[in-house]
C-alpha atoms as a PDB file:
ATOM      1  CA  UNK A   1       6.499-131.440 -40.490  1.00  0.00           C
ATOM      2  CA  UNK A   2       3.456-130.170 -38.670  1.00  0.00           C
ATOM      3  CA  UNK A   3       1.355-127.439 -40.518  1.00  0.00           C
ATOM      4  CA  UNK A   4      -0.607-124.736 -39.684  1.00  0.00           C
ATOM      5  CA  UNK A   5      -3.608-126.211 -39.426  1.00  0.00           C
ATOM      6  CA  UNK A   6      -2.254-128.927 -36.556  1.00  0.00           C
ATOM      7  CA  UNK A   7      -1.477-125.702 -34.474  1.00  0.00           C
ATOM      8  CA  UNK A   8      -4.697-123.697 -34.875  1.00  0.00           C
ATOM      9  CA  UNK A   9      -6.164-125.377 -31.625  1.00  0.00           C
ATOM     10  CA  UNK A  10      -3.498-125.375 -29.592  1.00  0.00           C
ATOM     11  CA  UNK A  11      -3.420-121.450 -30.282  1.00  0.00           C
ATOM     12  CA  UNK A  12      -6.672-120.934 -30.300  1.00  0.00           C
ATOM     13  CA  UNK A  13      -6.694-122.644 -26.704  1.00  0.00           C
ATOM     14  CA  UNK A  14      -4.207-120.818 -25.285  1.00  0.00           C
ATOM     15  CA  UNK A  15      -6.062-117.553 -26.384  1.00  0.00           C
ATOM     16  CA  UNK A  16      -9.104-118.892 -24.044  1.00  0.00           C
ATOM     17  CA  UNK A  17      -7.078-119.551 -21.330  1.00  0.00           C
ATOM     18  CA  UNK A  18      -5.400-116.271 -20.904  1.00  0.00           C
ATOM     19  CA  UNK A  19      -8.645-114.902 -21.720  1.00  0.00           C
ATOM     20  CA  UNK A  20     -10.707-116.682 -18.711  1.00  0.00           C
ATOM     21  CA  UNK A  21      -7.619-116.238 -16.438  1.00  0.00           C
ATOM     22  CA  UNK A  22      -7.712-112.767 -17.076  1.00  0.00           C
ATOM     23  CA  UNK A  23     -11.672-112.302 -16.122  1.00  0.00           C
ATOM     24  CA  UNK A  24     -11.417-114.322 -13.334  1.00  0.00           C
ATOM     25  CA  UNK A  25      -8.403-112.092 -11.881  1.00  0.00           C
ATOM     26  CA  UNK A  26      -9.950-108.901 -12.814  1.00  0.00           C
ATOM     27  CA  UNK A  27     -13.385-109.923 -10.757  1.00  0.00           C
ATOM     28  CA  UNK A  28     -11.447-111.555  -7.086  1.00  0.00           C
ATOM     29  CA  UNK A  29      -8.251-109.368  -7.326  1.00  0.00           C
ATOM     30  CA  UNK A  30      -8.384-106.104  -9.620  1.00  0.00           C
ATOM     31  CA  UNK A  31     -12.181-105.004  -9.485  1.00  0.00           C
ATOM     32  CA  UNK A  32     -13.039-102.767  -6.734  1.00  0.00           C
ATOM     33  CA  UNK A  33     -15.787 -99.928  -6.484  1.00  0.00           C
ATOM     34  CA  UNK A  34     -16.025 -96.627  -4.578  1.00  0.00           C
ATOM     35  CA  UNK A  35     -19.279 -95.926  -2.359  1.00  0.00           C
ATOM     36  CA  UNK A  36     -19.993 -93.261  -0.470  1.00  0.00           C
ATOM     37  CA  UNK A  37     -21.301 -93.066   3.206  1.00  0.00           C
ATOM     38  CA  UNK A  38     -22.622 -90.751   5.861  1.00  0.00           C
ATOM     39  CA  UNK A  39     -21.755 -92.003   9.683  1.00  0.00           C
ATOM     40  CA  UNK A  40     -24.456 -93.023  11.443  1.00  0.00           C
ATOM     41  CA  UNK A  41     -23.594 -94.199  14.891  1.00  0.00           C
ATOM     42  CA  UNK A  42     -27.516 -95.826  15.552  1.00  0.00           C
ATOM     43  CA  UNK A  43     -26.451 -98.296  12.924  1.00  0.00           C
ATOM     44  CA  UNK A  44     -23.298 -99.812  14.762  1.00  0.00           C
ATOM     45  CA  UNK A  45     -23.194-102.788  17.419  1.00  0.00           C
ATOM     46  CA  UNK A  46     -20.867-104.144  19.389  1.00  0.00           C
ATOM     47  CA  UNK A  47     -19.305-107.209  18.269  1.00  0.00           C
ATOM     48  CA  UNK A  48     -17.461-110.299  19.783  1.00  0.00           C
ATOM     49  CA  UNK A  49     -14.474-110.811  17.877  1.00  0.00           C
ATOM     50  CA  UNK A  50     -10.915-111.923  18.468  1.00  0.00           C
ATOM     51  CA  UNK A  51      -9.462-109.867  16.110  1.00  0.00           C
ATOM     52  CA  UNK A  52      -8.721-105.870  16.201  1.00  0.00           C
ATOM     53  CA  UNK A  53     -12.466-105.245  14.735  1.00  0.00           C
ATOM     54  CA  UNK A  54     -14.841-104.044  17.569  1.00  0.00           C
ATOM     55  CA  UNK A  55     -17.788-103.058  15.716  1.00  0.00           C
ATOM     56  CA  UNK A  56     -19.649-103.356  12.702  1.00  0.00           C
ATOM     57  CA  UNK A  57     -21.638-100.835  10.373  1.00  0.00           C
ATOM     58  CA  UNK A  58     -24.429-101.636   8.186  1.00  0.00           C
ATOM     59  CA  UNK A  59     -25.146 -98.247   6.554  1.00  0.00           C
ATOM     60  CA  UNK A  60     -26.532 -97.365   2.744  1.00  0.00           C
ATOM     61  CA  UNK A  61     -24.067 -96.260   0.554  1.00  0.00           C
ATOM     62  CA  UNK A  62     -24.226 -95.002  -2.991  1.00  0.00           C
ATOM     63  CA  UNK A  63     -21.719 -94.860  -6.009  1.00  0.00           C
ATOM     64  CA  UNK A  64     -20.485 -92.157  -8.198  1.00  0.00           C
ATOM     65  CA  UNK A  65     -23.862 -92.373  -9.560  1.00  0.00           C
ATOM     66  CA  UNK A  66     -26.014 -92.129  -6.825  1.00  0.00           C
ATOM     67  CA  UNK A  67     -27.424 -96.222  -6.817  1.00  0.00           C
ATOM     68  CA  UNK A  68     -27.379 -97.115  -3.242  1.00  0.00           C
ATOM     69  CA  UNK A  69     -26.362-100.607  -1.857  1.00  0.00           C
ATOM     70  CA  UNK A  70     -26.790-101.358   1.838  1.00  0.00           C
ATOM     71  CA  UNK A  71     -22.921-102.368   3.031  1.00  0.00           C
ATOM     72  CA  UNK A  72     -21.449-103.615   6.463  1.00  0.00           C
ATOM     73  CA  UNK A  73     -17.743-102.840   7.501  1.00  0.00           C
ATOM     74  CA  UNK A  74     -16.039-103.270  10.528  1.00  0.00           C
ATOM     75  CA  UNK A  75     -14.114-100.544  12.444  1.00  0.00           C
ATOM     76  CA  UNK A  76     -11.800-101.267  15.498  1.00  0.00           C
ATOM     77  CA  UNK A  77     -13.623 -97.843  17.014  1.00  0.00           C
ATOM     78  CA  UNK A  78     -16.839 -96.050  16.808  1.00  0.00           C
ATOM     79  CA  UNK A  79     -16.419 -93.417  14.018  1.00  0.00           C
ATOM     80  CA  UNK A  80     -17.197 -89.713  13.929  1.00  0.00           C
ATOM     81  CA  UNK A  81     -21.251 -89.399  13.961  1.00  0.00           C
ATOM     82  CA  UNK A  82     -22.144 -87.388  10.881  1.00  0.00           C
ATOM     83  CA  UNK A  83     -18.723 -87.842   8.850  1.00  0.00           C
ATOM     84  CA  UNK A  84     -18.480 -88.716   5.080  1.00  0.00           C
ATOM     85  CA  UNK A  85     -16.346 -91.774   4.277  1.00  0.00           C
ATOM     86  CA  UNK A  86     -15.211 -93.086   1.084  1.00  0.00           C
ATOM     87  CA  UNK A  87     -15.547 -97.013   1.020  1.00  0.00           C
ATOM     88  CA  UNK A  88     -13.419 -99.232  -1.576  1.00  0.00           C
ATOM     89  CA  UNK A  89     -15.521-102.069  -2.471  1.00  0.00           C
ATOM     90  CA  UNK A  90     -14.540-105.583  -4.090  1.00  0.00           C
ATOM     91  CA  UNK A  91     -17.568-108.020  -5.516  1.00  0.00           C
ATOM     92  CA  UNK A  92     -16.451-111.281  -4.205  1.00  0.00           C
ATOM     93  CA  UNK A  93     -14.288-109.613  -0.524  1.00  0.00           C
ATOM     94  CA  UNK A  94     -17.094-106.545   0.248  1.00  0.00           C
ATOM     95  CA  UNK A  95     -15.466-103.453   1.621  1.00  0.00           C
ATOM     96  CA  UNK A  96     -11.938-103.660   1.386  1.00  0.00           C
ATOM     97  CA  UNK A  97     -10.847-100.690   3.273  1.00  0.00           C
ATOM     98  CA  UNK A  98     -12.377 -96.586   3.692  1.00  0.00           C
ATOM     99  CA  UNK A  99     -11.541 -93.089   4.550  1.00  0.00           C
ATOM    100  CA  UNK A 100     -13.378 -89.802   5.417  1.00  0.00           C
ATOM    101  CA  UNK A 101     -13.518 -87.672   2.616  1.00  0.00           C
ATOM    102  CA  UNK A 102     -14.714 -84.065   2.936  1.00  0.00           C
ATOM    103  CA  UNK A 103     -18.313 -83.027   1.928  1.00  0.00           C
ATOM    104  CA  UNK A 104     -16.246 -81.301  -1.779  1.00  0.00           C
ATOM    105  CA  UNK A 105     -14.722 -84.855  -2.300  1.00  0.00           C
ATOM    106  CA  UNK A 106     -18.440 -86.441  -2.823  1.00  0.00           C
ATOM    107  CA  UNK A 107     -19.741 -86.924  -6.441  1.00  0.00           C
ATOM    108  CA  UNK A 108     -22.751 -84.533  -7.495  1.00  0.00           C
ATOM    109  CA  UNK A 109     -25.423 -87.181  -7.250  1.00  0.00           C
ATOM    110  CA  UNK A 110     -24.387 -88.668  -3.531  1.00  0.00           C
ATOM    111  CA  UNK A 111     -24.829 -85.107  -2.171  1.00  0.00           C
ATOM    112  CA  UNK A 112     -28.049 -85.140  -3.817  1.00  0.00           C
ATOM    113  CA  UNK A 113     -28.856 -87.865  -1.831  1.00  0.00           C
ATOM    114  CA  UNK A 114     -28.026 -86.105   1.446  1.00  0.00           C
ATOM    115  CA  UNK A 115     -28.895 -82.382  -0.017  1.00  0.00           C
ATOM    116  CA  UNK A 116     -25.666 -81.230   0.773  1.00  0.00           C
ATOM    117  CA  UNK A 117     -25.436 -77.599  -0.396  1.00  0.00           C
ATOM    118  CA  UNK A 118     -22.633 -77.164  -2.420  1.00  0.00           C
END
């Protein structure tokens, strides 16, 4: 008969796993972060690539809370000078995908940044 105490480990093992597994899919496949951006079109080059993606950004960009982090994305076309875009952000991929947002869509502190009357 095995007892209780035989199966502690096993248990207590299994607990780990699931509990690594789970951190390690939360930071490559959950974990994203929204940063906001103002288009600026002297910040974009041209670049040769075989794939859809003609050009490439490397703006700042701040989060809800106004810390800013300088990010690069690629666009297949040069985007509206002056425009507001929304950027989804993963830690180990970098921007995942963005959208324009309108200048009411932007947290308090990013239009800080820019002094966007609101």
């Amino acid at each position: 008969m095995i007892k209780l105490k035989d199966k502690l480990p096993v248990a207590i093992g299994f607990v780990a796993f699931i509990a690594v597994f789970s951190s390690v899919y939360y930071l490559f496949v959950y974990q994203s972060t929204s940063y906001f951006t103002r288009i600026d079109n002297t910040q974009v080059i041209r670049i040769s690539s075989s794939d859809q993606m003609k050009y490439e950004y490397n703006l700042v960009c701040y989060n809800a809370k106004g810390k800013p982090k300088k990010l690069k994305f690629k666009t297949n076309k040069i985007l509206k000078e002056g425009a507001y875009i929304e950027l989804e952000v993963m830690y180990t991929r970098g921007v995942k995908k963005w959208w324009e947002v309108q200048v009411d869509d932007l947290p308090i502190e990013v239009k800080n940044k820019w002094k966007v009357l609101y």
